[in-house]
Protein backbone atom coordinates (compact mmCIF):
# COMPACT_ATOMS: atom_id res chain seq x y z
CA UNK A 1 123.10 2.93 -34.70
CA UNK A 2 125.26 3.00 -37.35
CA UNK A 3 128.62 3.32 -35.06
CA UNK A 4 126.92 0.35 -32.85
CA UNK A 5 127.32 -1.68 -36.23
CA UNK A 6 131.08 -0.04 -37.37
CA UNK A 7 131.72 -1.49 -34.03
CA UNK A 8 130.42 -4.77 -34.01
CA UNK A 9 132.30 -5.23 -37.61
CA UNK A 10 135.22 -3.75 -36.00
CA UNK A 11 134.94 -6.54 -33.05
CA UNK A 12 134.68 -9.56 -35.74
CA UNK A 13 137.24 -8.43 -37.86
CA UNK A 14 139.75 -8.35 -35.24
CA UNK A 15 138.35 -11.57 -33.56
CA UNK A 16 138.02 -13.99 -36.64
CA UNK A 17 141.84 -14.27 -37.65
CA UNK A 18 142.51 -15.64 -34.21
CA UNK A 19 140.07 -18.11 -34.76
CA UNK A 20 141.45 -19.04 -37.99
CA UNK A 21 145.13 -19.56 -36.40
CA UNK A 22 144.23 -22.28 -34.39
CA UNK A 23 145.83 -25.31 -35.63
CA UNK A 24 143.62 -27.99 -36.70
CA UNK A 25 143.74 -31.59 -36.93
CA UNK A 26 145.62 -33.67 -39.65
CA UNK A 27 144.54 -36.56 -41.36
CA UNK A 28 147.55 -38.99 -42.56
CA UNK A 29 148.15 -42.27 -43.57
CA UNK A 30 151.08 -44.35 -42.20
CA UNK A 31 153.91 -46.03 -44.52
CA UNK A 32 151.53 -49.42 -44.01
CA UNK A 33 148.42 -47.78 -44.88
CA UNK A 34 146.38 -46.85 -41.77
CA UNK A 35 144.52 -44.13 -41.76
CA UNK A 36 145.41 -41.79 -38.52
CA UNK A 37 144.61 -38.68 -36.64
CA UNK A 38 147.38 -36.01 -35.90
CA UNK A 39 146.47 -33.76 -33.53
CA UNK A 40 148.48 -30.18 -33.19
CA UNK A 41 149.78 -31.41 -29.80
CA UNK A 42 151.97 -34.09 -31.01
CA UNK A 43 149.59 -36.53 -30.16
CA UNK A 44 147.64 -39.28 -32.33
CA UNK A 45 145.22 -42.08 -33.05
CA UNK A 46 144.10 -44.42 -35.94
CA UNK A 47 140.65 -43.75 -37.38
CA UNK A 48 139.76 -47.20 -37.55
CA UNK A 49 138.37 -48.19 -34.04
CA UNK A 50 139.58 -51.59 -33.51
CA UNK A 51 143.21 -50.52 -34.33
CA UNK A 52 142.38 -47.90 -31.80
CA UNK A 53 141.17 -50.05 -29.18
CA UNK A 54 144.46 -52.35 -29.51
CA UNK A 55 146.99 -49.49 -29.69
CA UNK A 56 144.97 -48.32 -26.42
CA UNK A 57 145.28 -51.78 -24.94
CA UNK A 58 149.07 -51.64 -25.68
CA UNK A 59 149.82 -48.28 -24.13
CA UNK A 60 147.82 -49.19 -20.79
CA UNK A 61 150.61 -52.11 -20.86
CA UNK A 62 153.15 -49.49 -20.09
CA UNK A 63 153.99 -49.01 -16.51
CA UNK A 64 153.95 -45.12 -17.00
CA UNK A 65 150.73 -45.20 -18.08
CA UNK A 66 149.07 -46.91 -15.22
CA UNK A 67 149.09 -44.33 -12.67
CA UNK A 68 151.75 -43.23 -9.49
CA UNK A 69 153.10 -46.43 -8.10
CA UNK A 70 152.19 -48.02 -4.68
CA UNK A 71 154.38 -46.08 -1.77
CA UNK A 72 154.15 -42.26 -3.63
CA UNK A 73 151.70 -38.89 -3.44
CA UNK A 74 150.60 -37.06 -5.95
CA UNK A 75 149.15 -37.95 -9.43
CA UNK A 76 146.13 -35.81 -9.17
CA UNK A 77 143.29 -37.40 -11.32
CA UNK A 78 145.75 -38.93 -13.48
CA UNK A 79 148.05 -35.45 -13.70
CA UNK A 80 150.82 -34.44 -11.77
CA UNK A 81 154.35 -36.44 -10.84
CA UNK A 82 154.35 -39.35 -8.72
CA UNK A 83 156.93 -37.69 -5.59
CA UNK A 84 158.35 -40.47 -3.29
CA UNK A 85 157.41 -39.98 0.19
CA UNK A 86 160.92 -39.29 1.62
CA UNK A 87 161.54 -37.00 -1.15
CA UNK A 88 163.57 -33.47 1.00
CA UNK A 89 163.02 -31.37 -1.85
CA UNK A 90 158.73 -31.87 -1.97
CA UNK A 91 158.54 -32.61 1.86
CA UNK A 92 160.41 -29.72 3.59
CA UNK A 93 158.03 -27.85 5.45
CA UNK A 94 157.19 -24.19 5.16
CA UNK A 95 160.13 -21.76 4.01
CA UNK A 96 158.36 -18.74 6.01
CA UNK A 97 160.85 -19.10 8.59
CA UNK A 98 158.72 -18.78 11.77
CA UNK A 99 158.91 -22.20 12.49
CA UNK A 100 162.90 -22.63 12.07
């Protein structure tokens, strides 16, 4: 019993400090007061909703946020680069050599 419980201590101790690594979100304030949310990815957003809804309504203005255009594949579920159909280096077949 009592090793069981050296080695469940043993197991936390060296568990916990990778837990407490993790970077964690930032709260800031901008040079013209808002309140915002920087996240350890790079990215952000304001804590007040409606300044989040209209920064969101901005950024969907962007054409590279509205998806692959019309004549491309790709763009899994919103991930992945938009490849132009006549693209040689995406389309080129299979490199196994049987077929060539």
């Amino acid at each position: 019993m009592k090793l069981l419980r050296l080695g469940l201590c043993a197991g936390l101790c060296l568990t916990l400090p990778a837990y407490a690594d993790e970077p964690q979100p930032l709260q800031a304030t901008t040079v013209q007061g808002d309140a915002v949310i920087l996240q350890p990815n790079g990215r952000w957003h304001f804590v007040d909703r409606d300044k989040a809804a209209a920064a969101d309504k901005v950024a969907r203005s962007f054409p590279e946020n509205q998806g692959c255009p019309s004549g491309t594949q790709g763009g899994f579920f919103g991930f992945g680069r938009c490849v132009p159909n006549n693209d040689k280096e995406f389309n080129r077949g299979s490199l196994s050599g049987k077929s060539r």
